[in-house]
Protein backbone atom coordinates (compact mmCIF):
# COMPACT_ATOMS: atom_id res chain seq x y z
CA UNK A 1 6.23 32.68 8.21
CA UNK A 2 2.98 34.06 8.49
CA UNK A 3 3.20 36.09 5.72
CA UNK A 4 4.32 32.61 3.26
CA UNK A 5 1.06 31.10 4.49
CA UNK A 6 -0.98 33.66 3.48
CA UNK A 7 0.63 33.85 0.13
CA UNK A 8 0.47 30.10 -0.31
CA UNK A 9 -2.85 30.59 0.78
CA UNK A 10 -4.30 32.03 -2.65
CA UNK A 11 -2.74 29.31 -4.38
CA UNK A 12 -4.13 26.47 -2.64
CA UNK A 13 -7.06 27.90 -2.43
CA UNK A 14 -7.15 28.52 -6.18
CA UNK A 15 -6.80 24.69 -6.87
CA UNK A 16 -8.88 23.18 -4.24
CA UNK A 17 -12.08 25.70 -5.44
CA UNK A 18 -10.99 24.10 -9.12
CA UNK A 19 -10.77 21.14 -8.36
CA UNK A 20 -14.20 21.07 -6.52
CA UNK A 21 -15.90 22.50 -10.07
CA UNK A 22 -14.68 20.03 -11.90
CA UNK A 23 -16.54 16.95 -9.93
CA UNK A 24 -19.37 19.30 -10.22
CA UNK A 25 -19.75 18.44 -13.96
CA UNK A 26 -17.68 15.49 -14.16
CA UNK A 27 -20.44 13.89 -12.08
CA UNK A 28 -22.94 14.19 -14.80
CA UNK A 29 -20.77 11.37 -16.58
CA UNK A 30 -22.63 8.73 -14.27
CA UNK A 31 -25.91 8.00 -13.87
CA UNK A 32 -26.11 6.06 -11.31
CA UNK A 33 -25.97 7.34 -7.72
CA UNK A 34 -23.50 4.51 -6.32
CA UNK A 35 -21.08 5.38 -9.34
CA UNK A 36 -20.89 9.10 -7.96
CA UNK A 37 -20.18 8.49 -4.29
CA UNK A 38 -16.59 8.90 -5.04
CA UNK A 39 -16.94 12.30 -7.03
CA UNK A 40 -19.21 13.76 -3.86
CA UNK A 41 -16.76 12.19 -1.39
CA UNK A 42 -14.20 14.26 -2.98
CA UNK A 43 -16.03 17.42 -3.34
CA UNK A 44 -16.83 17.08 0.72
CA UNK A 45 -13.20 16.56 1.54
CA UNK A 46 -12.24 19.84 -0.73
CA UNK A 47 -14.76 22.11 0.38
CA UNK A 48 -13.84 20.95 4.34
CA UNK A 49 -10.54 22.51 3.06
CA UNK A 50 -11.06 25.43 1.64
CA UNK A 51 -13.00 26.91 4.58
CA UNK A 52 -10.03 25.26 7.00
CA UNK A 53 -7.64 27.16 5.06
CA UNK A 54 -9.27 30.47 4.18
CA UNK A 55 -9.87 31.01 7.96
CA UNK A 56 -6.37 29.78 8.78
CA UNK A 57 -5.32 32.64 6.47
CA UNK A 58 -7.76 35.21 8.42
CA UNK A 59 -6.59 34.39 11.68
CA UNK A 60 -3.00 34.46 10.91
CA UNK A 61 -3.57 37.80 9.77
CA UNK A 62 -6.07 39.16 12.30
CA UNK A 63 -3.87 38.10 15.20
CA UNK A 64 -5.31 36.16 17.88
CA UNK A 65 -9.25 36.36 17.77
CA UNK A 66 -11.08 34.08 19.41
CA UNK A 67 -14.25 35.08 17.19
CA UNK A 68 -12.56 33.50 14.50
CA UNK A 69 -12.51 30.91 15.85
CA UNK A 70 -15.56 30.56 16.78
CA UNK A 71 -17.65 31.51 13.34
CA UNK A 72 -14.94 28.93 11.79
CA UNK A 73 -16.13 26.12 14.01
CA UNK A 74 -19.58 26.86 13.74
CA UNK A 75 -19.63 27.10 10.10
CA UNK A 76 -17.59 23.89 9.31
CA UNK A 77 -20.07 22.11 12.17
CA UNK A 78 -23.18 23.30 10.10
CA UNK A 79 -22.29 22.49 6.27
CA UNK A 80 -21.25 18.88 7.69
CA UNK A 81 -24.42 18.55 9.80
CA UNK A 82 -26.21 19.28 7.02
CA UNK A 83 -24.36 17.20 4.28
CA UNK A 84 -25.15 13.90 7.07
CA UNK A 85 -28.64 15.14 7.71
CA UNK A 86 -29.87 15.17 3.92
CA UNK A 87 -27.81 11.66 3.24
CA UNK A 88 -29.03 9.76 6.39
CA UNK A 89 -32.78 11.15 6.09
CA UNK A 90 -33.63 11.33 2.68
CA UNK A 91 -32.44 8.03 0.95
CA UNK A 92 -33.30 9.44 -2.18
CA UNK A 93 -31.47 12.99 -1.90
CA UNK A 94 -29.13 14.59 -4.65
CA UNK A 95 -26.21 15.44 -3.11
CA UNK A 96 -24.49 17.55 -5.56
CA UNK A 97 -27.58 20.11 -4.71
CA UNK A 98 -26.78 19.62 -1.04
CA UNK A 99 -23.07 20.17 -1.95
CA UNK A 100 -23.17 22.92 -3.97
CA UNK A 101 -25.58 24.08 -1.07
CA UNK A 102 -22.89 24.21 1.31
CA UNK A 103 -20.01 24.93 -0.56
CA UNK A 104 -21.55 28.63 -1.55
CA UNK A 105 -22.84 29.15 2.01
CA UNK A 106 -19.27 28.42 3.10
CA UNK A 107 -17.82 30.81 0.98
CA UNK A 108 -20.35 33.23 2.41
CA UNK A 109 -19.08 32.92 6.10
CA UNK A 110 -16.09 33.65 5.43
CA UNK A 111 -15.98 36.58 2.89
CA UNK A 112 -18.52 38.42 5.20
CA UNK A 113 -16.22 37.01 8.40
CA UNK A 114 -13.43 38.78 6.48
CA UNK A 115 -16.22 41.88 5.51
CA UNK A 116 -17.80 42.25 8.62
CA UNK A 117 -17.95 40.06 11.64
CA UNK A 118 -21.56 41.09 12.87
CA UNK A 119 -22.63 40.19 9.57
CA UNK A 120 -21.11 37.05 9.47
CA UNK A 121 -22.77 36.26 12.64
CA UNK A 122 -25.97 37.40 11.43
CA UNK A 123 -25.89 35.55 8.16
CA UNK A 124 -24.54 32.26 10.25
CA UNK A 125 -27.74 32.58 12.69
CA UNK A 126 -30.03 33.20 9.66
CA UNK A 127 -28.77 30.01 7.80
CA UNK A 128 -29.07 27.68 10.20
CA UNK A 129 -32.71 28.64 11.37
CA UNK A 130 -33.30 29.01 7.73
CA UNK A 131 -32.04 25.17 7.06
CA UNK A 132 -33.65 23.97 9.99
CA UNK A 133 -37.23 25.49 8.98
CA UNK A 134 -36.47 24.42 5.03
CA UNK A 135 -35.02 20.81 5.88
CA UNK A 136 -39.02 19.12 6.35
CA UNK A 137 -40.03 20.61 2.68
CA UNK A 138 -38.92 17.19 1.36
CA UNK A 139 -40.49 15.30 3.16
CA UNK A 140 -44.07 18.17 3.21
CA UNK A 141 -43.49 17.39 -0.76
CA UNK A 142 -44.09 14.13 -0.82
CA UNK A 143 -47.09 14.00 1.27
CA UNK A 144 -48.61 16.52 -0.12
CA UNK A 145 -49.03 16.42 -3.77
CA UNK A 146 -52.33 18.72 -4.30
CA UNK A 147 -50.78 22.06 -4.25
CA UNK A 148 -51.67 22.86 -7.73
CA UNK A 149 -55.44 23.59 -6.46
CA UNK A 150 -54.16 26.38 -4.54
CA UNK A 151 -53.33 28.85 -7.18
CA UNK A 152 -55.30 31.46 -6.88
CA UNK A 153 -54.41 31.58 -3.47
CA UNK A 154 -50.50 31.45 -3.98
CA UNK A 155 -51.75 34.45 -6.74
CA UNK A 156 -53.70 36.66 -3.91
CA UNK A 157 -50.56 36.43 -1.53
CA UNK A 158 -48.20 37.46 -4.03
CA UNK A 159 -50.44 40.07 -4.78
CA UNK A 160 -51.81 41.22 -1.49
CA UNK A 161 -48.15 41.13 -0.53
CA UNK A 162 -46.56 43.43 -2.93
CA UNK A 163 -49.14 45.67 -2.49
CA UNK A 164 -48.29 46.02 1.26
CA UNK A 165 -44.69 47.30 0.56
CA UNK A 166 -45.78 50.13 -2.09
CA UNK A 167 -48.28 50.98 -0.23
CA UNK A 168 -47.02 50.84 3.97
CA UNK A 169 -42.81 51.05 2.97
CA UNK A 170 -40.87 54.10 3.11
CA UNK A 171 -38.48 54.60 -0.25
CA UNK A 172 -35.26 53.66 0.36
CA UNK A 173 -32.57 55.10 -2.11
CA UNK A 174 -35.07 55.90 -4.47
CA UNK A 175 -37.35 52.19 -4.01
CA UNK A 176 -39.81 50.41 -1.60
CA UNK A 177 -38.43 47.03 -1.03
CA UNK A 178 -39.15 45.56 2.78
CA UNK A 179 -41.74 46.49 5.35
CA UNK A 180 -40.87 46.26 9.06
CA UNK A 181 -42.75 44.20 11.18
CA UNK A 182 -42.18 44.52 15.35
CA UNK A 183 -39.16 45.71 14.37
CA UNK A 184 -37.63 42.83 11.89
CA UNK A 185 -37.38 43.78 8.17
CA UNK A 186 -38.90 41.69 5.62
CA UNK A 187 -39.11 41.62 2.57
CA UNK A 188 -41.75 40.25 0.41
CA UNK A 189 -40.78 40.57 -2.83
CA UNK A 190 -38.21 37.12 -2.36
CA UNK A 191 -40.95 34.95 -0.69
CA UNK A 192 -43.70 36.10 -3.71
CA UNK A 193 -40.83 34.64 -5.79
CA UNK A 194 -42.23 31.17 -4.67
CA UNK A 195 -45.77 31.94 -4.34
CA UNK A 196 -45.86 33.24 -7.95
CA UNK A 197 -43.88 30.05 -9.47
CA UNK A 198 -46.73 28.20 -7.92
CA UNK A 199 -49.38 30.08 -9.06
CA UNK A 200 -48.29 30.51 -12.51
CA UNK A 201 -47.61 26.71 -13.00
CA UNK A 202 -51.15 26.18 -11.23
CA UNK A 203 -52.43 27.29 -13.93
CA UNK A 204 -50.17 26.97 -16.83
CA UNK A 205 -50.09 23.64 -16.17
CA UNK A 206 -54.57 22.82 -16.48
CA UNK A 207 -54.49 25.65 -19.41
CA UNK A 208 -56.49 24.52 -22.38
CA UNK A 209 -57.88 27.64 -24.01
CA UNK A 210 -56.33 31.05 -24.75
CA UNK A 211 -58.08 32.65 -21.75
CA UNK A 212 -56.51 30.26 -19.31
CA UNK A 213 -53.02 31.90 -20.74
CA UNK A 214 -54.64 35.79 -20.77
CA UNK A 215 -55.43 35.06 -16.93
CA UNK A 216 -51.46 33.88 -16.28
CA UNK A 217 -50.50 36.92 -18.04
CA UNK A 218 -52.98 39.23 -15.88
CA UNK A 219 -51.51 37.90 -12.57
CA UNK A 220 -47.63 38.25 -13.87
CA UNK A 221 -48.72 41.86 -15.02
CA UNK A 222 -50.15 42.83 -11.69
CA UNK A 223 -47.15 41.40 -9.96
CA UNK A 224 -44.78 42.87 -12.29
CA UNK A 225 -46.56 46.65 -12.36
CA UNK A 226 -47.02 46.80 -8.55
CA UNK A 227 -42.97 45.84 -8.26
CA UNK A 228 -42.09 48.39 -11.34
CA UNK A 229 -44.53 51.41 -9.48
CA UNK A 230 -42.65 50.16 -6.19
CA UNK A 231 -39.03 50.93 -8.34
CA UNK A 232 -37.91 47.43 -7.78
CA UNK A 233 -36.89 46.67 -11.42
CA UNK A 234 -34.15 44.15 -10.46
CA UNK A 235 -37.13 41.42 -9.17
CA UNK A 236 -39.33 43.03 -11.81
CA UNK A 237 -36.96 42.14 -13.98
CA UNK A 238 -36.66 38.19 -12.99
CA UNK A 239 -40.37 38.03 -12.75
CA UNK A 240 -40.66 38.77 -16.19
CA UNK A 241 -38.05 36.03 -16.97
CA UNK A 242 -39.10 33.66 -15.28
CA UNK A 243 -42.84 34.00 -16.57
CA UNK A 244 -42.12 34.31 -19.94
CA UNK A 245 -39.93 30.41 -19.70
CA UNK A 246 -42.66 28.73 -17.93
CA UNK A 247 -44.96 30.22 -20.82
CA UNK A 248 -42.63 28.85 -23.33
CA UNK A 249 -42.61 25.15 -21.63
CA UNK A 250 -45.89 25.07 -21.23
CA UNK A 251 -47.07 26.11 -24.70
CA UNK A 252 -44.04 25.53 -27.10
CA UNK A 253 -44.88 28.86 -28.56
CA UNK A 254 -41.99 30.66 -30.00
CA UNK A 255 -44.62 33.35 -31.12
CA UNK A 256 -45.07 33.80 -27.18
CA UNK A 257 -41.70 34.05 -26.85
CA UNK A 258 -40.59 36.52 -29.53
CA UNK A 259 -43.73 38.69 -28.51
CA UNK A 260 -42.42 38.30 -24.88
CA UNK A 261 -39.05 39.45 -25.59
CA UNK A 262 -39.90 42.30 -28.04
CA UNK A 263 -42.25 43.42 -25.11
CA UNK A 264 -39.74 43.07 -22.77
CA UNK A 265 -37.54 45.42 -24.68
CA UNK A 266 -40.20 47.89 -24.72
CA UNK A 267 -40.70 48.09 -21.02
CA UNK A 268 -37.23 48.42 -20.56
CA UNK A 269 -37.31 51.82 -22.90
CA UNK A 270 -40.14 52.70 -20.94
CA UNK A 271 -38.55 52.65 -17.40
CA UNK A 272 -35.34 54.18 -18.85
CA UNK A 273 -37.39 57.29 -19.78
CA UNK A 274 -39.96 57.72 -17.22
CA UNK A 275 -37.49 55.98 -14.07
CA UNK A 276 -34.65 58.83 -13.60
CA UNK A 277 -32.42 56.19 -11.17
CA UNK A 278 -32.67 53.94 -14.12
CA UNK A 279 -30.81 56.84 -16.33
CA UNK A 280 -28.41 57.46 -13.59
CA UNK A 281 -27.65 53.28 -13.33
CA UNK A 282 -26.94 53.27 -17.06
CA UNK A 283 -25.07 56.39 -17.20
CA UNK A 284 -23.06 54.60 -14.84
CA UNK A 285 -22.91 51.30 -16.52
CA UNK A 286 -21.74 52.92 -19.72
CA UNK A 287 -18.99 55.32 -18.44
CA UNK A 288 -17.91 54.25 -14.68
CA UNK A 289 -14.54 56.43 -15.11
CA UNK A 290 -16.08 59.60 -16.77
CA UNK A 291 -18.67 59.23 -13.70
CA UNK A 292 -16.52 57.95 -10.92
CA UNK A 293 -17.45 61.21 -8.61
CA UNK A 294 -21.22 59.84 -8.47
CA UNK A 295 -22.89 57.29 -10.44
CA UNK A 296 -20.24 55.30 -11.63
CA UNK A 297 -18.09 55.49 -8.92
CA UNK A 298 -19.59 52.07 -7.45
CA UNK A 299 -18.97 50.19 -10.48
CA UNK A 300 -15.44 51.49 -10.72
CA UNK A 301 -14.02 50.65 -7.62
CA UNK A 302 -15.27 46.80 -8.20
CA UNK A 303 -14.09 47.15 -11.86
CA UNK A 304 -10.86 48.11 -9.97
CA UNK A 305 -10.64 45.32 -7.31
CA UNK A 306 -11.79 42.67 -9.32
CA UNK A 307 -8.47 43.70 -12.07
CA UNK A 308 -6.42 44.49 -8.65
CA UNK A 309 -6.60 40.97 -7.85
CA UNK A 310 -5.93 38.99 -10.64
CA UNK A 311 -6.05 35.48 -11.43
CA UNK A 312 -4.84 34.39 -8.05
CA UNK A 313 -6.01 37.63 -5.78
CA UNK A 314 -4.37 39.76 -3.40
CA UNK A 315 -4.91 37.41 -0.81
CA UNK A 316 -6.52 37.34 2.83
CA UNK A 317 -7.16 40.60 3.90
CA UNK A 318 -4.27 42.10 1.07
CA UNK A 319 -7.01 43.98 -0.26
CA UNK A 320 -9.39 46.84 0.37
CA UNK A 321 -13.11 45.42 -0.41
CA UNK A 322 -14.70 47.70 2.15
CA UNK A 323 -13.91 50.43 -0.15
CA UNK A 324 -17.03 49.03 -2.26
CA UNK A 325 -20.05 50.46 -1.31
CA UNK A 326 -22.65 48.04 -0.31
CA UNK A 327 -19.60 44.98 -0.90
CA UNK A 328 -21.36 42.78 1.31
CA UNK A 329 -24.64 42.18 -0.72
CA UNK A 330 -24.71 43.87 -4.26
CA UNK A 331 -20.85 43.61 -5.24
CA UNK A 332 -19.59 40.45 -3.19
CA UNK A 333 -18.59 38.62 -6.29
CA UNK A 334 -15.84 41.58 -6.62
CA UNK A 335 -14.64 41.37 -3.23
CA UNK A 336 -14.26 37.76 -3.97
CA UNK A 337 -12.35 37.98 -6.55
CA UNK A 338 -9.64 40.82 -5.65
CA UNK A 339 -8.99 38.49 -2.37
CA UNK A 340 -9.30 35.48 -3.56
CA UNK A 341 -8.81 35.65 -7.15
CA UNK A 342 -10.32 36.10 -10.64
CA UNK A 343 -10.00 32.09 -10.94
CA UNK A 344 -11.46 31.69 -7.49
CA UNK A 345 -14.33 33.89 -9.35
CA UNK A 346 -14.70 31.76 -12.39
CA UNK A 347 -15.06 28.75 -10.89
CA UNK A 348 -17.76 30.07 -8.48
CA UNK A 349 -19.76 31.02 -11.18
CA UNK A 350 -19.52 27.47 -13.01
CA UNK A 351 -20.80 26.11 -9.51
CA UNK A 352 -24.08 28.62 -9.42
CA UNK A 353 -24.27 27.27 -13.68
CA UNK A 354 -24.17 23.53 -12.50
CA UNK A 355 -26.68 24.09 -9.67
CA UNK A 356 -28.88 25.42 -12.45
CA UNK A 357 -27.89 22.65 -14.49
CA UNK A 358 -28.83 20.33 -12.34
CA UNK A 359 -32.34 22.01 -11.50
CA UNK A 360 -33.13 22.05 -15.10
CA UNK A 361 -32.29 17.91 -15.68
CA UNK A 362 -34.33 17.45 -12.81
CA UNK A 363 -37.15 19.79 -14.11
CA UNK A 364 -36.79 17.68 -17.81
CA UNK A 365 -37.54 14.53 -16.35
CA UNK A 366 -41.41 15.48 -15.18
CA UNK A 367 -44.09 14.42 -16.88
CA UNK A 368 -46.78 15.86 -14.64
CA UNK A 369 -46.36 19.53 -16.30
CA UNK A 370 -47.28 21.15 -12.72
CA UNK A 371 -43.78 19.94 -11.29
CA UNK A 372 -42.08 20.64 -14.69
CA UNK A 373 -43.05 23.97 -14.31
CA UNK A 374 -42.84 24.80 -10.84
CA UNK A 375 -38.92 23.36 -11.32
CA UNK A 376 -38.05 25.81 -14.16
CA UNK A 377 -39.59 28.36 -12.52
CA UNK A 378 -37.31 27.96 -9.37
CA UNK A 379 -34.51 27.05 -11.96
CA UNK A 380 -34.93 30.75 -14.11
CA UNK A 381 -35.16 32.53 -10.80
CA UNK A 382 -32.33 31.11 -9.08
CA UNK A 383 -30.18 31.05 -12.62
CA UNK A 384 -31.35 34.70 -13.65
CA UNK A 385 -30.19 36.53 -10.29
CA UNK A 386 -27.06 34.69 -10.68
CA UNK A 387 -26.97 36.76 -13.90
CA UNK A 388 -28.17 40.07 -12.81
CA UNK A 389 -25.51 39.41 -9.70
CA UNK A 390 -22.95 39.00 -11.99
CA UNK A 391 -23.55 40.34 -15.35
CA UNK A 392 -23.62 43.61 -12.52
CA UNK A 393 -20.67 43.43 -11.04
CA UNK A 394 -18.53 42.41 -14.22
CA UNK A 395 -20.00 45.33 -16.07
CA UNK A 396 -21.76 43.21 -18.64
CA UNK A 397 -25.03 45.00 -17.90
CA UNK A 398 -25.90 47.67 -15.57
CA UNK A 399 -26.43 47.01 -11.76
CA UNK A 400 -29.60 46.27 -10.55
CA UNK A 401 -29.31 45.34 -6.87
CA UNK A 402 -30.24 41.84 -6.67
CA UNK A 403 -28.26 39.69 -4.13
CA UNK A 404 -26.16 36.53 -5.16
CA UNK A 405 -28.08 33.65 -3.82
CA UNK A 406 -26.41 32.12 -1.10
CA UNK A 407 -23.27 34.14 -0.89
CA UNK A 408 -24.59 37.99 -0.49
CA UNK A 409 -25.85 38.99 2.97
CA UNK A 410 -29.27 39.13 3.27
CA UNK A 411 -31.80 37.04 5.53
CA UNK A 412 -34.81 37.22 3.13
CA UNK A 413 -32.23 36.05 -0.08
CA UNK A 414 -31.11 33.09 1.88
CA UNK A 415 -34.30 31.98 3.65
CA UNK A 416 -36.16 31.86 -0.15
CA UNK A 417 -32.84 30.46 -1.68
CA UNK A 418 -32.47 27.62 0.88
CA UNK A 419 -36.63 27.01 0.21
CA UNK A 420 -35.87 26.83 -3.14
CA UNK A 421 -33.56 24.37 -3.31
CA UNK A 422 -35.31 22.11 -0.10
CA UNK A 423 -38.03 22.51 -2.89
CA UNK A 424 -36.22 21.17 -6.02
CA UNK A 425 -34.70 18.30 -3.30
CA UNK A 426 -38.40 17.47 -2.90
CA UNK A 427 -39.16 16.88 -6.05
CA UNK A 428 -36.15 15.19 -6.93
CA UNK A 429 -36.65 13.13 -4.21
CA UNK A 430 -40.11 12.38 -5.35
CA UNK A 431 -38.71 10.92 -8.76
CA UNK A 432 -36.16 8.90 -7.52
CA UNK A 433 -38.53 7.08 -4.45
CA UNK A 434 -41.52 7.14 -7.93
């Protein structure tokens, strides 16, 4: 018997995740708020199900454990407390953000239950403190509406920041990436992700003259050069993204942006030759089998879960994800899909593409360019790790080590993720209350 639920399991599964996507853009069919009630009603009552009935699955086939138990209850308590909180609170709140919110943090607590319980427990503690801390940014938003004359110092922190880690952090696998303070690892280079939206639209936003632009690009060089001499290309790499949009919005320069991109290309020739991990990654990338006994071999054996699994998966614990290494941050997304399917997959990524969606509309419908900017900033960030994530573990380009926002384990990823989008609900908010 247990083993029919469990096979069931991937099925139901498989339609409830669909069915939850497809409110996620049929929603954008109304415009008004009461009109959409229904849709986010619906998504609530589907993702209150999937999380019932993936852990149902993991306990039948872990046996009796009350930890299961527990993490299940605890998670399912916090993604409705949170859904209430943001609807009684804030009048004015989109709740397809908070939705989408706490459908991918739900699918996080229980792939990394199913991973690794001590992680779970970790990521469970880090999210609620983290949503706790993040859930007064709304309201911080609307009181405070002068941040823009803080630029330069949103620039120094970044700065002074990123400096700290290549300068105090020991390399780890070939990179500086968090510094350890009493103990508790941190990393900076996610929080400067916010500091140097800020500082960047600061600016962007007052520019009149040609210097005004020369000084944005100084301060996104010195970011990006401290992170590329500190071997963190992945957030090097979204950096440059992101400040190369927000220069595009701000001046309508397609000059900018061709000269942008045709630099880009350069630097990336440039770390290939003088970065030899960069060689090895690609090497990798290009020809996981004919390097499967070292660089490729990580690659490979998600290439081989993610086909192992199918459309519908292997099912609860049917597969062997551990085998990954590093599964529970870098290469989630595979272990995803050879559990709970390739279609499971797919329609987690057109989630992450409607949250950025959404970001975007909401970005489009500033007219005070220092908002418009700061919200595609936060929209290119969020919406190009989703790509590096991704695009990684799929094999469309080679890894880079950037986390999945929201669904990876990591505290730093999901305390600057969950600020991000308490952020965007700010501004949103702002809008809709005028």
């Amino acid at each position: 018997m247990e083993i029919i639920i469990v096979e069931l399991s991937k099925y139901i599964l498989t339609i409830l995740m669909a069915v939850y996507t497809f409110q996620c853009f049929y929603v954008f069919r109304f415009h008004n708020e009461h009109e959409r009630n229904g849709i986010y009603f619906r998504q609530n009552i589907a993702m209150i199900l999937i999380y019932a009935v993936s852990f149902l699955a993991l306990f039948l086939v872990s046996g009796d454990d009350q930890r299961l138990f527990s993490v299940y209850v605890t998670g399912q308590i916090i993604t409705i407390a949170v859904i209430l909180f943001y609807r009684l609170a804030y009048k004015g709140a989109n709740r397809l953000i908070v939705n989408n919110m706490c459908m991918l943090l739900s699918v996080s607590f229980f792939i990394l239950t199913r991973l690794s319980y001590d992680k779970a427990v970790r990521q469970i503690v880090i999210a609620l403190a983290s949503l706790v801390l993040t859930s007064v940014i709304p309201c911080i938003l609307m009181r405070f509406r002068n941040l823009r004359r803080f630029y330069w110092l949103f620039a120094a922190l970044g700065i002074i920041m990123l400096f700290a880690v290549l300068v105090f952090s020991a390399a780890v696998h070939g990179s500086k990436l968090s510094i350890s303070i009493a103990g508790v690892s941190f990393q900076p280079s996610e929080l400067v992700k916010l500091t140097f939206v800020f500082s960047i639209a600061g600016i962007l936003s007052v520019a009149e003259r040609l210097s005004d632009i020369i000084i944005t690009a100084v301060i996104a060089g010195a970011h990006i050069l401290i992170l590329v001499l500190s071997r963190d290309l992945g957030s090097a790499l979204i950096y440059f993204v992101v400040y190369i949009t927000m220069l595009f919005i701000a001046t309508g320069s397609y000059l900018l942006l061709a000269g942008g991109f045709i630099g880009g290309l350069m630097a990336a020739a440039a770390g290939y030759k003088l970065f030899s991990h960069v060689r090895v990654r690609v090497a990798g990338w290009r020809d996981p089998l004919g390097t499967i006994d070292s660089s490729g071999f990580q690659i490979s054996q998600a290439l081989f879960a993610m086909g192992t699994g199918g459309f519908f998966g292997m099912g609860i614990r049917q597969g062997a994800p551990g085998r990954i290494p590093v599964v529970e941050s870098d290469l989630i997304f595979a272990a995803i899909c050879e559990e709970l399917g390739v279609l499971f997959g797919i329609c987690l990524i057109l989630i992450c593409v409607s949250i950025f969606v959404m970001f975007m509309n909401i970005s489009m419908k500033f007219t005070d360019p220092f908002y418009k900017l700061v919200a595609v900033g936060l929209s290119m960030t969020y919406g190009f790790q989703v790509f590096l994530n991704i695009g990684g573990a799929v094999k469309f380009i080679p890894l880079t080590g950037v986390t999945l926002p929201l669904v990876s384990y990591g505290g730093n990823s999901i305390i600057v993720t969950l600020t991000m989008f308490a952020i965007i609900q700010g501004m949103y908010n702002a809008i809709h209350e005028g």
